[in-house]
PDB file of N, CA and C in Angstrom:
ATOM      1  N   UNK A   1       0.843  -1.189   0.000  1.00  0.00           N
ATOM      2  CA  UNK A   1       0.000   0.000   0.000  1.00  0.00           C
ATOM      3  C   UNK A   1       0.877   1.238   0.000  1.00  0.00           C
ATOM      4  N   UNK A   2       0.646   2.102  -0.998  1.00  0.00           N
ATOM      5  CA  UNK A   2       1.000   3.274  -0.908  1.00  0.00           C
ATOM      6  C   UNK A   2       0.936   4.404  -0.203  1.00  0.00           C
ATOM      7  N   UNK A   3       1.704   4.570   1.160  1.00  0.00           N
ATOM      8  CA  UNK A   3       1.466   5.794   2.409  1.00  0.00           C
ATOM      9  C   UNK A   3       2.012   6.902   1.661  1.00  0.00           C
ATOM     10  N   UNK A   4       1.621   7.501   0.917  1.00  0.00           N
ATOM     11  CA  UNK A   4       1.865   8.542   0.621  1.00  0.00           C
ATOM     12  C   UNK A   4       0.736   9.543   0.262  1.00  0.00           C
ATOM     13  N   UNK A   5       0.911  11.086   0.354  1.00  0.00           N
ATOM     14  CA  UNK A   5      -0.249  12.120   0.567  1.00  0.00           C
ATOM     15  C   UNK A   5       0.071  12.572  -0.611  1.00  0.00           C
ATOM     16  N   UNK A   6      -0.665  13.563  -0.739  1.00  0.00           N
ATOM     17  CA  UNK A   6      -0.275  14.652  -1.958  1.00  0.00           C
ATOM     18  C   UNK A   6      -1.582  15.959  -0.584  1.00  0.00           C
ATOM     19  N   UNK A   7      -0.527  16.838  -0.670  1.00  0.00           N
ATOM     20  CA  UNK A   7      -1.473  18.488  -0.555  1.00  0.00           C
ATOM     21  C   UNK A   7      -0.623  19.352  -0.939  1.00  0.00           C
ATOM     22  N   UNK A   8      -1.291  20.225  -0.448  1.00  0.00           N
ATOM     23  CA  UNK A   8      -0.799  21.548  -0.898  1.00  0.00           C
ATOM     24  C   UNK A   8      -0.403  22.753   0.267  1.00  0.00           C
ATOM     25  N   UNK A   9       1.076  23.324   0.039  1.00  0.00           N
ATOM     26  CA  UNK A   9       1.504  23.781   1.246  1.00  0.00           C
ATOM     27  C   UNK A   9       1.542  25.090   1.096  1.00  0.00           C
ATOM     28  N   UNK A  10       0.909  26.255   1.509  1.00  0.00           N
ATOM     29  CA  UNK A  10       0.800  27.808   1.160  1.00  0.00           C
ATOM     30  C   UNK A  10       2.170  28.168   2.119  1.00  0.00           C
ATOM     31  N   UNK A  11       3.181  28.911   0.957  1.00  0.00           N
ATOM     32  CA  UNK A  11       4.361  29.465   1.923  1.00  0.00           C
ATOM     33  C   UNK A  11       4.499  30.587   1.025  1.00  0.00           C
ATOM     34  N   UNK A  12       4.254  31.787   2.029  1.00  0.00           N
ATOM     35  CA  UNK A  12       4.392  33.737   1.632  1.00  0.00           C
ATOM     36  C   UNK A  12       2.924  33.578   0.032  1.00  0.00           C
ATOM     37  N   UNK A  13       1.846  33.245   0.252  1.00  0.00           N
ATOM     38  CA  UNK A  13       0.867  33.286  -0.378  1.00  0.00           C
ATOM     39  C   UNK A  13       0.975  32.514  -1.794  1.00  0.00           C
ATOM     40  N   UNK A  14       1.626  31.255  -1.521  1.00  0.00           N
ATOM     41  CA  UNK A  14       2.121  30.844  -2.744  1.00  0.00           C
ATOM     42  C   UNK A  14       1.552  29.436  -2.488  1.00  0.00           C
ATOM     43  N   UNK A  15       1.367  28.452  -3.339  1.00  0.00           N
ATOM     44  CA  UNK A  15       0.706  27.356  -2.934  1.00  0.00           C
ATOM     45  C   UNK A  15       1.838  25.846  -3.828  1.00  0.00           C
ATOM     46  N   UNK A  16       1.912  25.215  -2.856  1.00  0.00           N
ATOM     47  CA  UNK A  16       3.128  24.440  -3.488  1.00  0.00           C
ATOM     48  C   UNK A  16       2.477  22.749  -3.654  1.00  0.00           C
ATOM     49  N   UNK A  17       2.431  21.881  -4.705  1.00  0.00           N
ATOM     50  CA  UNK A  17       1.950  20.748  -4.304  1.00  0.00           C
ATOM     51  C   UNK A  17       3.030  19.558  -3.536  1.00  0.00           C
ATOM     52  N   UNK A  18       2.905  19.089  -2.751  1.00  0.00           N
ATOM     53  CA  UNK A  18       3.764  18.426  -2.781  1.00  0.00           C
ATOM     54  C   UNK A  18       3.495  16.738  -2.551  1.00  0.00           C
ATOM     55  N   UNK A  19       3.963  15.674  -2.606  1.00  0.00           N
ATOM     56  CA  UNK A  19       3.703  14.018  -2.278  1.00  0.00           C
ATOM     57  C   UNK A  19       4.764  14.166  -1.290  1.00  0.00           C
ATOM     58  N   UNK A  20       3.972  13.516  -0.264  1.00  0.00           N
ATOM     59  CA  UNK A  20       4.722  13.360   1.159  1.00  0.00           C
ATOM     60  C   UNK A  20       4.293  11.863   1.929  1.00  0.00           C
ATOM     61  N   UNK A  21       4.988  11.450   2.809  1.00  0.00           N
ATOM     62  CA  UNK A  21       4.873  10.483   3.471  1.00  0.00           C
ATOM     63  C   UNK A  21       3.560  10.734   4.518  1.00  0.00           C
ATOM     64  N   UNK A  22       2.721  10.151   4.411  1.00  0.00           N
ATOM     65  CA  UNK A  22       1.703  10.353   5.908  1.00  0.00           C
ATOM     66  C   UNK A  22       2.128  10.740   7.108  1.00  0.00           C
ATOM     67  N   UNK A  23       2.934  10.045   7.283  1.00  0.00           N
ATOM     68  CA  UNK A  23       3.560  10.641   8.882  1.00  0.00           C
ATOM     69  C   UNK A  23       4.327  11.850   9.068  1.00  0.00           C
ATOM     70  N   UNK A  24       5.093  12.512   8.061  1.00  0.00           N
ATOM     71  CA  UNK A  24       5.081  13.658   7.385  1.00  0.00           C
ATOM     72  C   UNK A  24       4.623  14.704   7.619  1.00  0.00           C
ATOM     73  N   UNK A  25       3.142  14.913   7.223  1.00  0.00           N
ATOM     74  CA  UNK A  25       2.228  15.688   7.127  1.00  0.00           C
ATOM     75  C   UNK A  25       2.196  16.576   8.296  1.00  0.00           C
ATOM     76  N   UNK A  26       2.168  16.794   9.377  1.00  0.00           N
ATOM     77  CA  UNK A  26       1.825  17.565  10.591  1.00  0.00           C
ATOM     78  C   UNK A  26       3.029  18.593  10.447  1.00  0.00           C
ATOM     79  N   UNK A  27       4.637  17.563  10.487  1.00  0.00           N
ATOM     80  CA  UNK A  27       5.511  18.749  10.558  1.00  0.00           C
ATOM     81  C   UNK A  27       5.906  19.126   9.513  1.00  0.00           C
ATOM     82  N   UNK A  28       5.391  18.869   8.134  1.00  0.00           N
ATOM     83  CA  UNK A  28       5.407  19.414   7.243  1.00  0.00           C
ATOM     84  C   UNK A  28       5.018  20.933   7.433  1.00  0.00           C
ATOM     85  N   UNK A  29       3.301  20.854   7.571  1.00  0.00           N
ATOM     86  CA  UNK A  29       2.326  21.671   8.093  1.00  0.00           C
ATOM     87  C   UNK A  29       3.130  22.480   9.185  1.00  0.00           C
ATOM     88  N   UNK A  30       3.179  22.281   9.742  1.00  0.00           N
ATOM     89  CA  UNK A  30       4.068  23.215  11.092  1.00  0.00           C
ATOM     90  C   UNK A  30       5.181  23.850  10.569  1.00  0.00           C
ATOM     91  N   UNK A  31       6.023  23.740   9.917  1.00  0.00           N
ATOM     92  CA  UNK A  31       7.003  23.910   8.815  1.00  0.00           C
ATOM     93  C   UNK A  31       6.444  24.978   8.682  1.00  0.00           C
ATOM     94  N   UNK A  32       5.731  25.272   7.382  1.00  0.00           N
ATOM     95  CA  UNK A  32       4.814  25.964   6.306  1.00  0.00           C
ATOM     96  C   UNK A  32       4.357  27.246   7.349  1.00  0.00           C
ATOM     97  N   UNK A  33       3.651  27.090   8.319  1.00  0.00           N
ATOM     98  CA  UNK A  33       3.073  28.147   9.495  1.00  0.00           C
ATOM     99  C   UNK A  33       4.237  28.878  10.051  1.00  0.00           C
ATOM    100  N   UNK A  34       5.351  28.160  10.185  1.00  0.00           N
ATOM    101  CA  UNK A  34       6.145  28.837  11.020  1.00  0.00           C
ATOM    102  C   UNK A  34       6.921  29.841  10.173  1.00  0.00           C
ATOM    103  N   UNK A  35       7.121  29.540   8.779  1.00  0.00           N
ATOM    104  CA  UNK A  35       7.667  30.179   7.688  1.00  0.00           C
ATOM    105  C   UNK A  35       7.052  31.147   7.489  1.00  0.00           C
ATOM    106  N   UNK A  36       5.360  31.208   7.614  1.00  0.00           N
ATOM    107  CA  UNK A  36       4.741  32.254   7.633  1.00  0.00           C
ATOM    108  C   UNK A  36       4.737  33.564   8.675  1.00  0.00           C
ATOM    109  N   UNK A  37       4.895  32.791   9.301  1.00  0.00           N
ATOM    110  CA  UNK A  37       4.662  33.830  10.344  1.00  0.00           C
ATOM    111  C   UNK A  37       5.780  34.861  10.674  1.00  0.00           C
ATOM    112  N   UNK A  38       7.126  33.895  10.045  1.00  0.00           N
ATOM    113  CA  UNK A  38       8.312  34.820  10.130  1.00  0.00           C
ATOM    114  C   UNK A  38       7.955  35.862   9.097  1.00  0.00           C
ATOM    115  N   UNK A  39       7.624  34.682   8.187  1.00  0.00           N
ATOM    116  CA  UNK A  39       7.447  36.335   6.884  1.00  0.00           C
ATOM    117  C   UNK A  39       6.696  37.494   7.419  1.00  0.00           C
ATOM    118  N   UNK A  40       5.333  37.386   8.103  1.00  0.00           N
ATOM    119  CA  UNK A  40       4.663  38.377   8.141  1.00  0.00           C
ATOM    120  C   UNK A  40       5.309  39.073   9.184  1.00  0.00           C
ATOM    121  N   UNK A  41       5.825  38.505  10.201  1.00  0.00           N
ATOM    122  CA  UNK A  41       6.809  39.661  11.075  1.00  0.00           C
ATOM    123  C   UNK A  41       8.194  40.284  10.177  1.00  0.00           C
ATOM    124  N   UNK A  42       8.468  39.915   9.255  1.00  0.00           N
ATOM    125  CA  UNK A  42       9.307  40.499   8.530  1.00  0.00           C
ATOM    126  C   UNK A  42       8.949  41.661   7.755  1.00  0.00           C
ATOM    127  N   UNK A  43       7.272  41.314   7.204  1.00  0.00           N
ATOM    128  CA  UNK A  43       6.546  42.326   6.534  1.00  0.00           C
ATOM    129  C   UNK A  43       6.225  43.356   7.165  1.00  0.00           C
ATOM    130  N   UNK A  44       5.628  42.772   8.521  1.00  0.00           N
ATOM    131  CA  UNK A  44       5.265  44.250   9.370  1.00  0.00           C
ATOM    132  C   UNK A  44       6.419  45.111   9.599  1.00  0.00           C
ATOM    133  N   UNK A  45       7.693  44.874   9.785  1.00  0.00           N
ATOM    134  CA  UNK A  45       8.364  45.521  10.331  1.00  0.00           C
ATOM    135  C   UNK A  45       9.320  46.560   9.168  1.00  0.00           C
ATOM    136  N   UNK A  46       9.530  46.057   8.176  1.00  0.00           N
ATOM    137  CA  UNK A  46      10.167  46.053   7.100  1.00  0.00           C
ATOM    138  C   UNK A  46       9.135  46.314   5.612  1.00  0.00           C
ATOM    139  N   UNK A  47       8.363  47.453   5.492  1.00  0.00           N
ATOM    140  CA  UNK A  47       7.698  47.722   4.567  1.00  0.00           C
ATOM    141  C   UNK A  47       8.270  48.228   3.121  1.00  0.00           C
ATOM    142  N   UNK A  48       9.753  48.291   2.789  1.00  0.00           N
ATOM    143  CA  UNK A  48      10.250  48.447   1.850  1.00  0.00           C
ATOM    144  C   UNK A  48      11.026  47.243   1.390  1.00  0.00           C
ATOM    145  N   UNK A  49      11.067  46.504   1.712  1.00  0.00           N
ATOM    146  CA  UNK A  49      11.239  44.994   1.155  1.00  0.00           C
ATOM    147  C   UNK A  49      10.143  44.179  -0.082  1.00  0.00           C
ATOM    148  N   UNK A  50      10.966  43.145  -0.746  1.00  0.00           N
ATOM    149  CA  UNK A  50       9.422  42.249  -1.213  1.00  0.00           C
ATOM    150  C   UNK A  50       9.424  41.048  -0.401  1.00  0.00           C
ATOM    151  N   UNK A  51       8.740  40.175  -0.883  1.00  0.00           N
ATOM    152  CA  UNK A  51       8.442  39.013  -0.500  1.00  0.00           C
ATOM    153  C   UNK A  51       9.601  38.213  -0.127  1.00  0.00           C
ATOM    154  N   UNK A  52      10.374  38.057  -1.641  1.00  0.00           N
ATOM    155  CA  UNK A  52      11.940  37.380  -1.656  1.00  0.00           C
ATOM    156  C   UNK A  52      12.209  37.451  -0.436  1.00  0.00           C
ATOM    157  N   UNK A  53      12.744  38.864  -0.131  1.00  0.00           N
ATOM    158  CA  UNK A  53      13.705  39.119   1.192  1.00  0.00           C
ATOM    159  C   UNK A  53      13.232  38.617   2.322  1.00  0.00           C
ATOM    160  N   UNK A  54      11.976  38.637   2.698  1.00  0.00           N
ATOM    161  CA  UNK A  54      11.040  37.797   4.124  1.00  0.00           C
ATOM    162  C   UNK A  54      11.803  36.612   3.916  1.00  0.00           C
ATOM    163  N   UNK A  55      11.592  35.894   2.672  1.00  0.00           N
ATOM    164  CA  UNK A  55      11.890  34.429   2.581  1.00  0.00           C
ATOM    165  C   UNK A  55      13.195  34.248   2.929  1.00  0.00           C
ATOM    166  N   UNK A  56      13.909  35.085   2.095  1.00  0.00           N
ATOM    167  CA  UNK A  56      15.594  35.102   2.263  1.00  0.00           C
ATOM    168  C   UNK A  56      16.261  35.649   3.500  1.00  0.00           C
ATOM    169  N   UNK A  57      15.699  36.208   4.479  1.00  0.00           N
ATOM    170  CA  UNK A  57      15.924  36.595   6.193  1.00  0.00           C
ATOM    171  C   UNK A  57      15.286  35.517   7.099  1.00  0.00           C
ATOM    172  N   UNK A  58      14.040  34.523   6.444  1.00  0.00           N
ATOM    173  CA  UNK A  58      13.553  33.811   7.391  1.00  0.00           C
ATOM    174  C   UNK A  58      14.199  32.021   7.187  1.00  0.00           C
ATOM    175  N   UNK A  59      14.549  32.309   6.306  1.00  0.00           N
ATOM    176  CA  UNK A  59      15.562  31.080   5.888  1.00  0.00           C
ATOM    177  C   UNK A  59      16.817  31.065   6.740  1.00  0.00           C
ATOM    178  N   UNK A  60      17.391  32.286   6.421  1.00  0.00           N
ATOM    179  CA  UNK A  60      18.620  32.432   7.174  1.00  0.00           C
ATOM    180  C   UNK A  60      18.538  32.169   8.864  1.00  0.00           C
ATOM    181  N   UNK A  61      17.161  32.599   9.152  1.00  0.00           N
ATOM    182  CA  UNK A  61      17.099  32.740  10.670  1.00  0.00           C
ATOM    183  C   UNK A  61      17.139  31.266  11.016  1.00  0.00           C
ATOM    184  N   UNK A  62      16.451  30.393  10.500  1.00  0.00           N
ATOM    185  CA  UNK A  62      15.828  29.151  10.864  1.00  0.00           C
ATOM    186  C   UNK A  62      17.080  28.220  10.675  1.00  0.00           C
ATOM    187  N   UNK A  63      18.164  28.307   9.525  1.00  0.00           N
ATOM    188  CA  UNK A  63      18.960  27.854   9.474  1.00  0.00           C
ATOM    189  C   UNK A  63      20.018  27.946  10.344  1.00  0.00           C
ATOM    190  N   UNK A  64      20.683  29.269  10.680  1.00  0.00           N
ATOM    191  CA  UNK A  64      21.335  29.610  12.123  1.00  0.00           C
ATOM    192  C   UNK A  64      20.602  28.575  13.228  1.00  0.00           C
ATOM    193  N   UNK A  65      19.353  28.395  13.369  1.00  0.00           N
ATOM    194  CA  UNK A  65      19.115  27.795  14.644  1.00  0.00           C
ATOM    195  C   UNK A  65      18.962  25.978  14.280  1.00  0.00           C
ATOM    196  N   UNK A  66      19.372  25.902  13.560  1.00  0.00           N
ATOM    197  CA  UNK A  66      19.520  24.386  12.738  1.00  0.00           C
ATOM    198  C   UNK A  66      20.896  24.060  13.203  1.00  0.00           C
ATOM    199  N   UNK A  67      21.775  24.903  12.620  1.00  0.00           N
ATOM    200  CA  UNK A  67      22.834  25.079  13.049  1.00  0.00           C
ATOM    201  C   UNK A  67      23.976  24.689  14.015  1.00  0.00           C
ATOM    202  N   UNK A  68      22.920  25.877  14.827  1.00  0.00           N
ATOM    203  CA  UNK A  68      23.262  25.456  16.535  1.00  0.00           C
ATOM    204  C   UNK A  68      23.045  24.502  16.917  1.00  0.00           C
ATOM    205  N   UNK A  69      21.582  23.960  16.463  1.00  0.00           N
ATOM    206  CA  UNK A  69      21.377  22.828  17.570  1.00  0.00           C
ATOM    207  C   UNK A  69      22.453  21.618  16.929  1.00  0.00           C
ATOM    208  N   UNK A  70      22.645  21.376  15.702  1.00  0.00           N
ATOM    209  CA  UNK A  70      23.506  20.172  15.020  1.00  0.00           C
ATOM    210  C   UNK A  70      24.932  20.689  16.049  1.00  0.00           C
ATOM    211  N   UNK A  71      25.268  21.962  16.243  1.00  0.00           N
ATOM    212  CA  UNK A  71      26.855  21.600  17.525  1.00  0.00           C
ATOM    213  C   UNK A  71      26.890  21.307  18.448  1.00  0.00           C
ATOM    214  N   UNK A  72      25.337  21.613  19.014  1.00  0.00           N
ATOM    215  CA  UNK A  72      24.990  21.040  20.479  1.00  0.00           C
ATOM    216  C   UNK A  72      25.290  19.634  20.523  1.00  0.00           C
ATOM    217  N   UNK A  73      24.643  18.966  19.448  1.00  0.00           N
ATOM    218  CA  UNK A  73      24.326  17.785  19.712  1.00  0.00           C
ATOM    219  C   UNK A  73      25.890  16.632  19.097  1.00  0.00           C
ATOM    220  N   UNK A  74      26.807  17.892  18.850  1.00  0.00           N
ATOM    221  CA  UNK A  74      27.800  16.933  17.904  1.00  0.00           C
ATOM    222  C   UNK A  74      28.878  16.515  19.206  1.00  0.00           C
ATOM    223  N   UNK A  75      29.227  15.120  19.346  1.00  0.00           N
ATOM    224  CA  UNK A  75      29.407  14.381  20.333  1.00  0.00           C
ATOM    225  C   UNK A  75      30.604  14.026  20.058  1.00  0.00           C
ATOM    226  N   UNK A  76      31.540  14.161  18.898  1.00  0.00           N
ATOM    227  CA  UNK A  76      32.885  14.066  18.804  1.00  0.00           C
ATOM    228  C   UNK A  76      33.836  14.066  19.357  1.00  0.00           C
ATOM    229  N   UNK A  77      33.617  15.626  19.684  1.00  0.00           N
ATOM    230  CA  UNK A  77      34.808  16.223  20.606  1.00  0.00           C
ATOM    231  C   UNK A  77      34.990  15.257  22.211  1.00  0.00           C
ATOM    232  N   UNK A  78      34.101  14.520  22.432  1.00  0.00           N
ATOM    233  CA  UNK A  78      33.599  14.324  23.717  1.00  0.00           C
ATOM    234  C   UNK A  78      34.174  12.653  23.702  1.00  0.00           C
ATOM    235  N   UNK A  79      33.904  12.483  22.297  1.00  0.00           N
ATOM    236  CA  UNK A  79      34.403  11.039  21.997  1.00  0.00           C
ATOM    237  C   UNK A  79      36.004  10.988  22.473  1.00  0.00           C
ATOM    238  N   UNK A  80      36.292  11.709  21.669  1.00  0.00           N
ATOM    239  CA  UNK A  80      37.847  12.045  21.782  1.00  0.00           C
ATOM    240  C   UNK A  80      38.611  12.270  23.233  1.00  0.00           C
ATOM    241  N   UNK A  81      37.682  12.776  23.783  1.00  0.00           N
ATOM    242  CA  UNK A  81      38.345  13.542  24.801  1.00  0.00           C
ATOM    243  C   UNK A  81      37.933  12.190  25.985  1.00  0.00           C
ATOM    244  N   UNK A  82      37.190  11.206  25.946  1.00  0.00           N
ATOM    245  CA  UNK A  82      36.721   9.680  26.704  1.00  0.00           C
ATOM    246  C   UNK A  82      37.962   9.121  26.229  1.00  0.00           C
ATOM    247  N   UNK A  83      38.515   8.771  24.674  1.00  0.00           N
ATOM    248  CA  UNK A  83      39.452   7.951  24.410  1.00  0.00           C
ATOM    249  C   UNK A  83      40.715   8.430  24.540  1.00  0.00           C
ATOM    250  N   UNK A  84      40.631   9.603  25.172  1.00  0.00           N
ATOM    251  CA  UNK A  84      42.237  10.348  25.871  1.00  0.00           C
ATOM    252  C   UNK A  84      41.565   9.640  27.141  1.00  0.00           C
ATOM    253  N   UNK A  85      40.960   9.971  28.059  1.00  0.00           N
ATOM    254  CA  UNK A  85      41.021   9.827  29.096  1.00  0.00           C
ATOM    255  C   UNK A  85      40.994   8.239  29.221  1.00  0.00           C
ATOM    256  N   UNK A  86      40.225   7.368  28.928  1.00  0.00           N
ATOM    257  CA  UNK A  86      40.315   5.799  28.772  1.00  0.00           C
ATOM    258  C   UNK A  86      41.789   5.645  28.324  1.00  0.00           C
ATOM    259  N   UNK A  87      42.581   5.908  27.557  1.00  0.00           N
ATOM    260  CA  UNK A  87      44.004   5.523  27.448  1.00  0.00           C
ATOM    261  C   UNK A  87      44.805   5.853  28.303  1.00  0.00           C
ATOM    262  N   UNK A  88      44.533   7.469  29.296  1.00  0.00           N
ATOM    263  CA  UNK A  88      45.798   7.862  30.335  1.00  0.00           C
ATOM    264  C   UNK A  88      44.638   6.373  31.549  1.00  0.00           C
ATOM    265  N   UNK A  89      43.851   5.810  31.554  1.00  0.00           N
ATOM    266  CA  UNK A  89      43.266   5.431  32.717  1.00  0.00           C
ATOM    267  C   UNK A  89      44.154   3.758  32.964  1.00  0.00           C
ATOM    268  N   UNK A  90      44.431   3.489  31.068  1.00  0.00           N
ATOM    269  CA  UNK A  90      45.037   2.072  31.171  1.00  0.00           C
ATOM    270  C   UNK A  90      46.163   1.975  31.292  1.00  0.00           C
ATOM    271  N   UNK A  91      47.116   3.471  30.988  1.00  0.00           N
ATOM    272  CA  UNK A  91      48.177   3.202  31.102  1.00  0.00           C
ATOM    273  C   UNK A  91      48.640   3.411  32.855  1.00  0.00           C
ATOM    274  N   UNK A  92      47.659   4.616  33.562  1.00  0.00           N
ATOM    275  CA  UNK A  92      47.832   4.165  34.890  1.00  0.00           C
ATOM    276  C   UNK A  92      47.658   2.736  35.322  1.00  0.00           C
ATOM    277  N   UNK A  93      46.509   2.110  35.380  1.00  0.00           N
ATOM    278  CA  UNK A  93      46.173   0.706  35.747  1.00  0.00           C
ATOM    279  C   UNK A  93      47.527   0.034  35.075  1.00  0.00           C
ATOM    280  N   UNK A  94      48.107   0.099  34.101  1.00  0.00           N
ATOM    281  CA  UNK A  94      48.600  -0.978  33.904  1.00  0.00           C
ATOM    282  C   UNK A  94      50.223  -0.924  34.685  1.00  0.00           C
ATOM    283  N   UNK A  95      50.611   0.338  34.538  1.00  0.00           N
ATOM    284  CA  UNK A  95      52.072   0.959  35.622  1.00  0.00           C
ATOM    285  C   UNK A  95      51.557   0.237  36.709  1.00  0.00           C
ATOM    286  N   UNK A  96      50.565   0.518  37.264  1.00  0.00           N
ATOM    287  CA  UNK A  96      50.182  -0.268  38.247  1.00  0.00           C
ATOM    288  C   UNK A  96      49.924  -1.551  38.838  1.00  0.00           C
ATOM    289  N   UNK A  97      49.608  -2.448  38.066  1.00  0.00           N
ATOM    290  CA  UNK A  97      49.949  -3.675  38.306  1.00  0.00           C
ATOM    291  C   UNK A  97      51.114  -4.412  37.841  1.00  0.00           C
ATOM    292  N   UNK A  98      52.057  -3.446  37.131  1.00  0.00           N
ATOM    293  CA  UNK A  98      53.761  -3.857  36.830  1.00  0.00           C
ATOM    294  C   UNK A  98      54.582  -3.817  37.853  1.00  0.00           C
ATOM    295  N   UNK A  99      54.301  -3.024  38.957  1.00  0.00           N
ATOM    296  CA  UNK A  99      54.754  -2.464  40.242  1.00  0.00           C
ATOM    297  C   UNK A  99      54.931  -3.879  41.218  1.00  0.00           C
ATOM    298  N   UNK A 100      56.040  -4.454  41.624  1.00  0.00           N
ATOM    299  CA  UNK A 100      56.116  -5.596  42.101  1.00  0.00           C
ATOM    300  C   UNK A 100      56.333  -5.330  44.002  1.00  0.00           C
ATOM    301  N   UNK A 101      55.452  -5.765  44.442  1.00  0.00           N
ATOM    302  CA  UNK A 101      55.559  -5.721  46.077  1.00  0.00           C
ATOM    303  C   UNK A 101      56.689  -5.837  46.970  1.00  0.00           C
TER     304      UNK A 101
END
């Protein structure tokens, strides 16, 4: 069976079709609203702009906070810094049981 949708997503008064996965759909939708809403706070504030620019400031914004959260969550450094500490831990333990009574 085919889980897939088809609607239609209004972003800055524009209507987009798209085929999406069912489960999809909500944060698709949430997506689409939140895009809006930046725009129209972009519009209110900024009345010598067009449309573009809402899109092209609210992109940028959303992406910065994409961003961030992908360094929050990047676990590398942390890796690294366990397999320093796990190696100074074996080479203590092991000085340590070389140590003859």
């Amino acid at each position: 069976m085919d889980d897939k949708l088809s609607i239609r997503v209004n972003i800055a008064d524009r209507f987009y079709p798209l085929r999406i996965d069912r489960n999809d759909e909500e944060r698709i939708r949430l997506a689409a609203k939140l895009i809006n809403e930046k725009v129209l706070q972009y519009k209110q504030r900024y009345s010598d702009k067009d449309v573009q620019d809402f899109l092209a400031m609210a992109t940028l914004q959303y992406v910065i906070k994409l961003l961030e959260l992908e360094n929050r969550h990047d676990v590398d450094p942390f890796i690294e810094l366990v397999r320093d500490l796990n190696a100074q831990l074996e080479k203590v333990l092991s000085d340590k049981t070389d140590v003859v009574y």
